[in-house]
PDB file of N, CA and C in Angstrom:
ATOM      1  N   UNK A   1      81.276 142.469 151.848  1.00  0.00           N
ATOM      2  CA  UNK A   1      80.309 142.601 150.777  1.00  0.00           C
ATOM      3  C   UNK A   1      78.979 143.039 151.387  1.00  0.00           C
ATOM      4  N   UNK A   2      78.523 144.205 150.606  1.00  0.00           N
ATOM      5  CA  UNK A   2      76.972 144.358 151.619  1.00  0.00           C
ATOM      6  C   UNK A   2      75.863 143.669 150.871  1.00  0.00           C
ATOM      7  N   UNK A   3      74.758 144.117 151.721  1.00  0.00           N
ATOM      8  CA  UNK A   3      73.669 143.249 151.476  1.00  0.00           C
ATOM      9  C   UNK A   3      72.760 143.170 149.786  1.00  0.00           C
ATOM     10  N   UNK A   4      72.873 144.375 148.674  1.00  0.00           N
ATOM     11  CA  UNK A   4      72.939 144.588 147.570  1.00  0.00           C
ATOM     12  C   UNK A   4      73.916 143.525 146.713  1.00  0.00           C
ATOM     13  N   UNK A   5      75.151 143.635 147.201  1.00  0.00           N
ATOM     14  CA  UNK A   5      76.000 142.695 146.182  1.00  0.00           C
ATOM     15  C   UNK A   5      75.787 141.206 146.393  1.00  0.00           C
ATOM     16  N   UNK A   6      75.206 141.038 147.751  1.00  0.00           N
ATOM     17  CA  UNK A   6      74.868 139.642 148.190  1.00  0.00           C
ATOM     18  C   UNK A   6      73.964 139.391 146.756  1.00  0.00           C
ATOM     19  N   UNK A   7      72.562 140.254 147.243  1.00  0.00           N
ATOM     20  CA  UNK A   7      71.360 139.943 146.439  1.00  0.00           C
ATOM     21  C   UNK A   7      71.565 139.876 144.477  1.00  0.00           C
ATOM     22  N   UNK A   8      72.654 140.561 144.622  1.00  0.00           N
ATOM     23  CA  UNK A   8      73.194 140.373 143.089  1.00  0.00           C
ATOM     24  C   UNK A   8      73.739 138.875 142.234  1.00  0.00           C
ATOM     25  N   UNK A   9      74.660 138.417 143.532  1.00  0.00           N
ATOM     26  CA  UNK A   9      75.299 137.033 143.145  1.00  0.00           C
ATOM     27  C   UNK A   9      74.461 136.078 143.282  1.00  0.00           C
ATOM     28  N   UNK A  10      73.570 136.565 144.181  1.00  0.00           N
ATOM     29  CA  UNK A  10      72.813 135.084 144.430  1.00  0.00           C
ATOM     30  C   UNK A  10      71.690 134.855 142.724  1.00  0.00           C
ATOM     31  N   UNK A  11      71.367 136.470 142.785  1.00  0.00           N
ATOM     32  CA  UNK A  11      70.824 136.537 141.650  1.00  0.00           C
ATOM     33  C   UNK A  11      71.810 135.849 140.476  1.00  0.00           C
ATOM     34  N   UNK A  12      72.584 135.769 140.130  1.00  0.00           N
ATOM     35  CA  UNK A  12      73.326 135.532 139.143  1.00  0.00           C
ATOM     36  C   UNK A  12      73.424 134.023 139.511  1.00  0.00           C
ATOM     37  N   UNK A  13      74.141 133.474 140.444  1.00  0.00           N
ATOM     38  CA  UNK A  13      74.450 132.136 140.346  1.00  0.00           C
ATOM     39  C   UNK A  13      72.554 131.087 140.264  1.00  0.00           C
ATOM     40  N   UNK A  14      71.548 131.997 140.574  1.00  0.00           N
ATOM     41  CA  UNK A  14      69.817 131.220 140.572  1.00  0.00           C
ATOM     42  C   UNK A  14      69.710 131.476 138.893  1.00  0.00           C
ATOM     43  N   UNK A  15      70.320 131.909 138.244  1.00  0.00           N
ATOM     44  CA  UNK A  15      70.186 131.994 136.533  1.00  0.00           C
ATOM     45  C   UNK A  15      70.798 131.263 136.028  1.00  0.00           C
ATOM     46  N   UNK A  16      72.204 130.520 136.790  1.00  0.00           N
ATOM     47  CA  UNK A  16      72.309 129.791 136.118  1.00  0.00           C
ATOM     48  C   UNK A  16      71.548 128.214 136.734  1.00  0.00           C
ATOM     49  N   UNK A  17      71.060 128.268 137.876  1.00  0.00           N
ATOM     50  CA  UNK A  17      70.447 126.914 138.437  1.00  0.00           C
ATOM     51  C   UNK A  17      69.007 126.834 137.542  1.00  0.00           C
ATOM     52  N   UNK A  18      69.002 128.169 137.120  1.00  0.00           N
ATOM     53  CA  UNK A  18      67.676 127.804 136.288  1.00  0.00           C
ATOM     54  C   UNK A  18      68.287 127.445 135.117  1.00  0.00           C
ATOM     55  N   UNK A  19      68.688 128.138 134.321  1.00  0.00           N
ATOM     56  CA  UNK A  19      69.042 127.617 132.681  1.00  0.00           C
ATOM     57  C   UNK A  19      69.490 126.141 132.760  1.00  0.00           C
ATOM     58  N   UNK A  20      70.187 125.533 133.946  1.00  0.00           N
ATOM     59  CA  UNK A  20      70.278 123.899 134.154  1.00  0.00           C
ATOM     60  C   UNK A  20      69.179 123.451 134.235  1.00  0.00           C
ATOM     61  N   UNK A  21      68.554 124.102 134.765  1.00  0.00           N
ATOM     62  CA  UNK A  21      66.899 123.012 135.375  1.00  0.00           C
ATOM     63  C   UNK A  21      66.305 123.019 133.906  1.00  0.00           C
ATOM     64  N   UNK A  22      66.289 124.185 133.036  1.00  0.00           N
ATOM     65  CA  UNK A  22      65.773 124.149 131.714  1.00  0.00           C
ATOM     66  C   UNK A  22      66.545 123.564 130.062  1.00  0.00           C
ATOM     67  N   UNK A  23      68.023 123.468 130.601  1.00  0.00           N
ATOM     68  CA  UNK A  23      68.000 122.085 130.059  1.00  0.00           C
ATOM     69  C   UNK A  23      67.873 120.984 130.229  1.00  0.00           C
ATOM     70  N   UNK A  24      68.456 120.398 131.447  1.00  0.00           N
ATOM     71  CA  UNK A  24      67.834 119.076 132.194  1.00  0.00           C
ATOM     72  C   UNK A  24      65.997 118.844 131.997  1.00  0.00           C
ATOM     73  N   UNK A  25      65.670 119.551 131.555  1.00  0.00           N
ATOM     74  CA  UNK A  25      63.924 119.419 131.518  1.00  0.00           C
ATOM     75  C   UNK A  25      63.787 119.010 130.007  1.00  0.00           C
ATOM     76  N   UNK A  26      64.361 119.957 129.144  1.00  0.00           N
ATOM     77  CA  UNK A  26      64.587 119.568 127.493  1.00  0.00           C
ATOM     78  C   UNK A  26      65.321 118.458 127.410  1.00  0.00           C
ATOM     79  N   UNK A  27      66.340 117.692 127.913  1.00  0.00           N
ATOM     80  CA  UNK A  27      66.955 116.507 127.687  1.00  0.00           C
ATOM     81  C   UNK A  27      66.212 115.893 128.414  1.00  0.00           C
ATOM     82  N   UNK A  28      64.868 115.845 128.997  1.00  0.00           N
ATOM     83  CA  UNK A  28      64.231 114.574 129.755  1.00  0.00           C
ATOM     84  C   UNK A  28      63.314 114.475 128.752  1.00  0.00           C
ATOM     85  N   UNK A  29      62.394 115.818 128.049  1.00  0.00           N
ATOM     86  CA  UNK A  29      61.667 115.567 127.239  1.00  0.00           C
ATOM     87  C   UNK A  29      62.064 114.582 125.775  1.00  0.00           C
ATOM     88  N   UNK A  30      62.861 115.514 125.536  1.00  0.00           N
ATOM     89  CA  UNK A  30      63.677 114.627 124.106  1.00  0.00           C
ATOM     90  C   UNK A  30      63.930 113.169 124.431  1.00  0.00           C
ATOM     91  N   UNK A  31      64.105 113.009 125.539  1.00  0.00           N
ATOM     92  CA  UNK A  31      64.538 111.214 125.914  1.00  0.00           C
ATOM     93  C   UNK A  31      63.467 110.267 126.400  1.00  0.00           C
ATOM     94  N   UNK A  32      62.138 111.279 126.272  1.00  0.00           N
ATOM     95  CA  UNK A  32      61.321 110.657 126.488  1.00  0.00           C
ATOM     96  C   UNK A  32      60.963 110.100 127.686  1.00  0.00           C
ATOM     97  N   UNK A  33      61.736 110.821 129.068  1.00  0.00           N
ATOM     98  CA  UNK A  33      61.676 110.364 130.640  1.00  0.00           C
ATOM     99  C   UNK A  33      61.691 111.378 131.266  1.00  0.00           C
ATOM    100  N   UNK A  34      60.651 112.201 131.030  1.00  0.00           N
ATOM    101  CA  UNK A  34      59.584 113.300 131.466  1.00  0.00           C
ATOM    102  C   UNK A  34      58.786 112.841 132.448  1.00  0.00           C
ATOM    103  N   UNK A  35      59.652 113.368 133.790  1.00  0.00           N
ATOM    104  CA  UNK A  35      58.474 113.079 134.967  1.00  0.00           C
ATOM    105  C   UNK A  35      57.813 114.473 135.469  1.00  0.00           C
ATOM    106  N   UNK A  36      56.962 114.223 136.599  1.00  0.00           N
ATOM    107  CA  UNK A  36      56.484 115.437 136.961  1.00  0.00           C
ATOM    108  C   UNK A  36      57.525 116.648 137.725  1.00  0.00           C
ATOM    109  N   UNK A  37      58.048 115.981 138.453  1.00  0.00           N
ATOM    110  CA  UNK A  37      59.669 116.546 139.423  1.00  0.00           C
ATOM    111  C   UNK A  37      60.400 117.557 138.299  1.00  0.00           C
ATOM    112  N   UNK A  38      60.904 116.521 137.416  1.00  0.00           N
ATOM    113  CA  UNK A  38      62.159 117.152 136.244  1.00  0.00           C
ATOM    114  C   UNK A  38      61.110 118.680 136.083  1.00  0.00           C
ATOM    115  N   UNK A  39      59.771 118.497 135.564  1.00  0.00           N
ATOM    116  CA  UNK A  39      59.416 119.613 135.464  1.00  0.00           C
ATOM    117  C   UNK A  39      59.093 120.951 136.301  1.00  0.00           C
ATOM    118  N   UNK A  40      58.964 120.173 137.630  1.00  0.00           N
ATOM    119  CA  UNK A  40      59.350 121.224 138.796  1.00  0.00           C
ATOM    120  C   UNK A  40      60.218 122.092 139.018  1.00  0.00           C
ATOM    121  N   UNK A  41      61.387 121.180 138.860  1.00  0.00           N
ATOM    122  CA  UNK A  41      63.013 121.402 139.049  1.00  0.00           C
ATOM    123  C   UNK A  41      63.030 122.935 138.464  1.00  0.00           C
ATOM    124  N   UNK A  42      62.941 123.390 137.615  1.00  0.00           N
ATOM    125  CA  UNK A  42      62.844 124.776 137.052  1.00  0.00           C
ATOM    126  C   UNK A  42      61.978 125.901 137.947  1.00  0.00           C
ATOM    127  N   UNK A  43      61.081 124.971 138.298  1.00  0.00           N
ATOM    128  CA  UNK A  43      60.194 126.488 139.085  1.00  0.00           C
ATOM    129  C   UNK A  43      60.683 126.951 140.047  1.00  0.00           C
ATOM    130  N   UNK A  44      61.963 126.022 141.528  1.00  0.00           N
ATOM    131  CA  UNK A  44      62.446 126.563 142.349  1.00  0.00           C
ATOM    132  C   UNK A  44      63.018 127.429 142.351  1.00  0.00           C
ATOM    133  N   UNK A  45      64.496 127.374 141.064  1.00  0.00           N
ATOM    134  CA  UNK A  45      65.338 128.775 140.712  1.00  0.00           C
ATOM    135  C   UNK A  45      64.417 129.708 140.187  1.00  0.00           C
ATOM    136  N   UNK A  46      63.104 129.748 139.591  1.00  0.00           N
ATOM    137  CA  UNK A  46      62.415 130.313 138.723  1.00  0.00           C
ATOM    138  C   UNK A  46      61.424 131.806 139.690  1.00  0.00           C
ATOM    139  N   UNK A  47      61.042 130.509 141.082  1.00  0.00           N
ATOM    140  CA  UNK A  47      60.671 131.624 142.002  1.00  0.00           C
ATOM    141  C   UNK A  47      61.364 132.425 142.856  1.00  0.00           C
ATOM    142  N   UNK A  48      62.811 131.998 142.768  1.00  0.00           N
ATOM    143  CA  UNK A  48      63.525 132.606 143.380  1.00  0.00           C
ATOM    144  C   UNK A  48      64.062 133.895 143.085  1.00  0.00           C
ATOM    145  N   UNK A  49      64.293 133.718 141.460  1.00  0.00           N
ATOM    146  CA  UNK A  49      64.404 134.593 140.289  1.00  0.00           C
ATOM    147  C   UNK A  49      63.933 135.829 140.682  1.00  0.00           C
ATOM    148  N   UNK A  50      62.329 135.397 141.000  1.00  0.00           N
ATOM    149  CA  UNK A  50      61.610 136.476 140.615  1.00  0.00           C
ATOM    150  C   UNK A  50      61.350 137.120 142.079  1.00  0.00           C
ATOM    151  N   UNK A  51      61.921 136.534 143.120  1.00  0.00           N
ATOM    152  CA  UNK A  51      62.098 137.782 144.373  1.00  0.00           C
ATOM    153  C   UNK A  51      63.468 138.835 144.389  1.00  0.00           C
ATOM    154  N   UNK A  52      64.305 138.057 144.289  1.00  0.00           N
ATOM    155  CA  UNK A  52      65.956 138.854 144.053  1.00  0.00           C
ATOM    156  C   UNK A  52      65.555 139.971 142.716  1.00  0.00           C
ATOM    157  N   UNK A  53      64.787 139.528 141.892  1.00  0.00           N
ATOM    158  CA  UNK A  53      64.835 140.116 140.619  1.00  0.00           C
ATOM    159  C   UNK A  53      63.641 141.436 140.782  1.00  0.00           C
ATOM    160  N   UNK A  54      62.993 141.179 141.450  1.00  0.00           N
ATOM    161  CA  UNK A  54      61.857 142.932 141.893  1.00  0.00           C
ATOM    162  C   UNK A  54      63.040 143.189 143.042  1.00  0.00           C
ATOM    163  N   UNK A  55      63.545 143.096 143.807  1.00  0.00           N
ATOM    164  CA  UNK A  55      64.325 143.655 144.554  1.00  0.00           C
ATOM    165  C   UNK A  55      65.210 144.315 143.764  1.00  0.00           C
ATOM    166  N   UNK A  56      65.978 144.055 142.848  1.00  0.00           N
ATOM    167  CA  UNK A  56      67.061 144.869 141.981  1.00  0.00           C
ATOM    168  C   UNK A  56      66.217 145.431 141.146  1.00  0.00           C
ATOM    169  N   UNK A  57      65.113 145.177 140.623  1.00  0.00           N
ATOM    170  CA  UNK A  57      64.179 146.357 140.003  1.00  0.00           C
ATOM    171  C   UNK A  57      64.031 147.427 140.676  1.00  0.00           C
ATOM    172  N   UNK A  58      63.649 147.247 142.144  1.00  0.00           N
ATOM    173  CA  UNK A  58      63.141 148.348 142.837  1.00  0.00           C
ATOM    174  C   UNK A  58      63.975 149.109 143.482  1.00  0.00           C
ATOM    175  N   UNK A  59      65.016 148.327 143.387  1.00  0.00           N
ATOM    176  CA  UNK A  59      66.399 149.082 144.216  1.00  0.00           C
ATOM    177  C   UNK A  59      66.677 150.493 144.265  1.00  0.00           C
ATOM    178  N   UNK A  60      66.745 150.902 142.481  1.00  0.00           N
ATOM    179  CA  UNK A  60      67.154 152.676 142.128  1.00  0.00           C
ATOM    180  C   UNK A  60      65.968 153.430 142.815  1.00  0.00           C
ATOM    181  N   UNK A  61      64.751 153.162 142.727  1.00  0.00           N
ATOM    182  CA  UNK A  61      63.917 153.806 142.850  1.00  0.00           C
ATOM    183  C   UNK A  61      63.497 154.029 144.152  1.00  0.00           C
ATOM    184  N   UNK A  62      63.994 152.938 145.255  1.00  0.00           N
ATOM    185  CA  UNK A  62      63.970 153.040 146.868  1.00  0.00           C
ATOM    186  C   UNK A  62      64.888 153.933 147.164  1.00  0.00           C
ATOM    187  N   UNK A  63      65.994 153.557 146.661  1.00  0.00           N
ATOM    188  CA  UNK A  63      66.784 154.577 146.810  1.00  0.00           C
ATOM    189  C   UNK A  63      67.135 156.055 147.133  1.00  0.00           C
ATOM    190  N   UNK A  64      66.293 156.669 145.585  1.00  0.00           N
ATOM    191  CA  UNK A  64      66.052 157.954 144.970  1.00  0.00           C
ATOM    192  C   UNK A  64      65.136 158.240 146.261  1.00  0.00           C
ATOM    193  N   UNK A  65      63.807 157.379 146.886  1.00  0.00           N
ATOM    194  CA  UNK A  65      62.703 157.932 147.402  1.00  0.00           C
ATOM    195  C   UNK A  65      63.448 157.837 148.684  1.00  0.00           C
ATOM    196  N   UNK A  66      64.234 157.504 148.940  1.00  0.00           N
ATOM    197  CA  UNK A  66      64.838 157.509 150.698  1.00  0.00           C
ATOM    198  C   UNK A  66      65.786 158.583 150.900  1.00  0.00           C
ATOM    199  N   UNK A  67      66.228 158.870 149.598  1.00  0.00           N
ATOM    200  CA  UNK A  67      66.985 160.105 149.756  1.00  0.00           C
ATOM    201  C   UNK A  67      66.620 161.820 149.325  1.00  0.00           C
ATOM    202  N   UNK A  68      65.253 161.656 149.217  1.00  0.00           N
ATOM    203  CA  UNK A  68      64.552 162.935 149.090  1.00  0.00           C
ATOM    204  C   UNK A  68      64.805 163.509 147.748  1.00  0.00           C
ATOM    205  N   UNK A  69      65.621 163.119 146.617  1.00  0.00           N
ATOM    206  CA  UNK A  69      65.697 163.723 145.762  1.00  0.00           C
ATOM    207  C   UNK A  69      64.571 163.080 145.038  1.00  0.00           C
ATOM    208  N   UNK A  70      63.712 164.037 144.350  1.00  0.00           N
ATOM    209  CA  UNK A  70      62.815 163.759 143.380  1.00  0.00           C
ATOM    210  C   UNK A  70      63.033 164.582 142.031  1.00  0.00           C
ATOM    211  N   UNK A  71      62.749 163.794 140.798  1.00  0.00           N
ATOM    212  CA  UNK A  71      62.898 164.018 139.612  1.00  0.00           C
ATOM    213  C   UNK A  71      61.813 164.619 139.051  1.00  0.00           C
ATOM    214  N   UNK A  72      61.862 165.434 138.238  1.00  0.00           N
ATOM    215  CA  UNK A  72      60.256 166.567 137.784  1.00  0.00           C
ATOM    216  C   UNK A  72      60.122 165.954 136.145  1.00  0.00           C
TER     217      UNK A  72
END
């Protein structure tokens, strides 16, 4: 597997560690045992998200520019 499909799965399996952290955060609120942590818990997958996730943004476009073809 190369280093693209890596950055893909990991991406995929940190979406779902987030959508857990963001219900586990809604079932602490609703239960009324809302600590500061539970609300953390979301930001780890959340920043992680968002490095894997400009990397596959920027991917096509590194690409295109490494391979000399430019679009008019």
């Amino acid at each position: 597997m190369n280093w693209n499909k890596w950055v893909r799965q990991i991406h995929r399996w940190l979406s779902i560690a987030f959508t857990v952290a963001v219900i586990v955060n809604a079932v602490a609120v609703g239960l009324k045992k809302y600590t500061g942590w539970v609300g953390l818990l979301a930001l780890v997958p959340l920043a992680l998200l968002l490095f894997t996730g400009l990397y596959l943004f920027l991917l096509p476009y590194v690409t295109k520019w490494r391979s000399g073809r430019r679009t008019v």
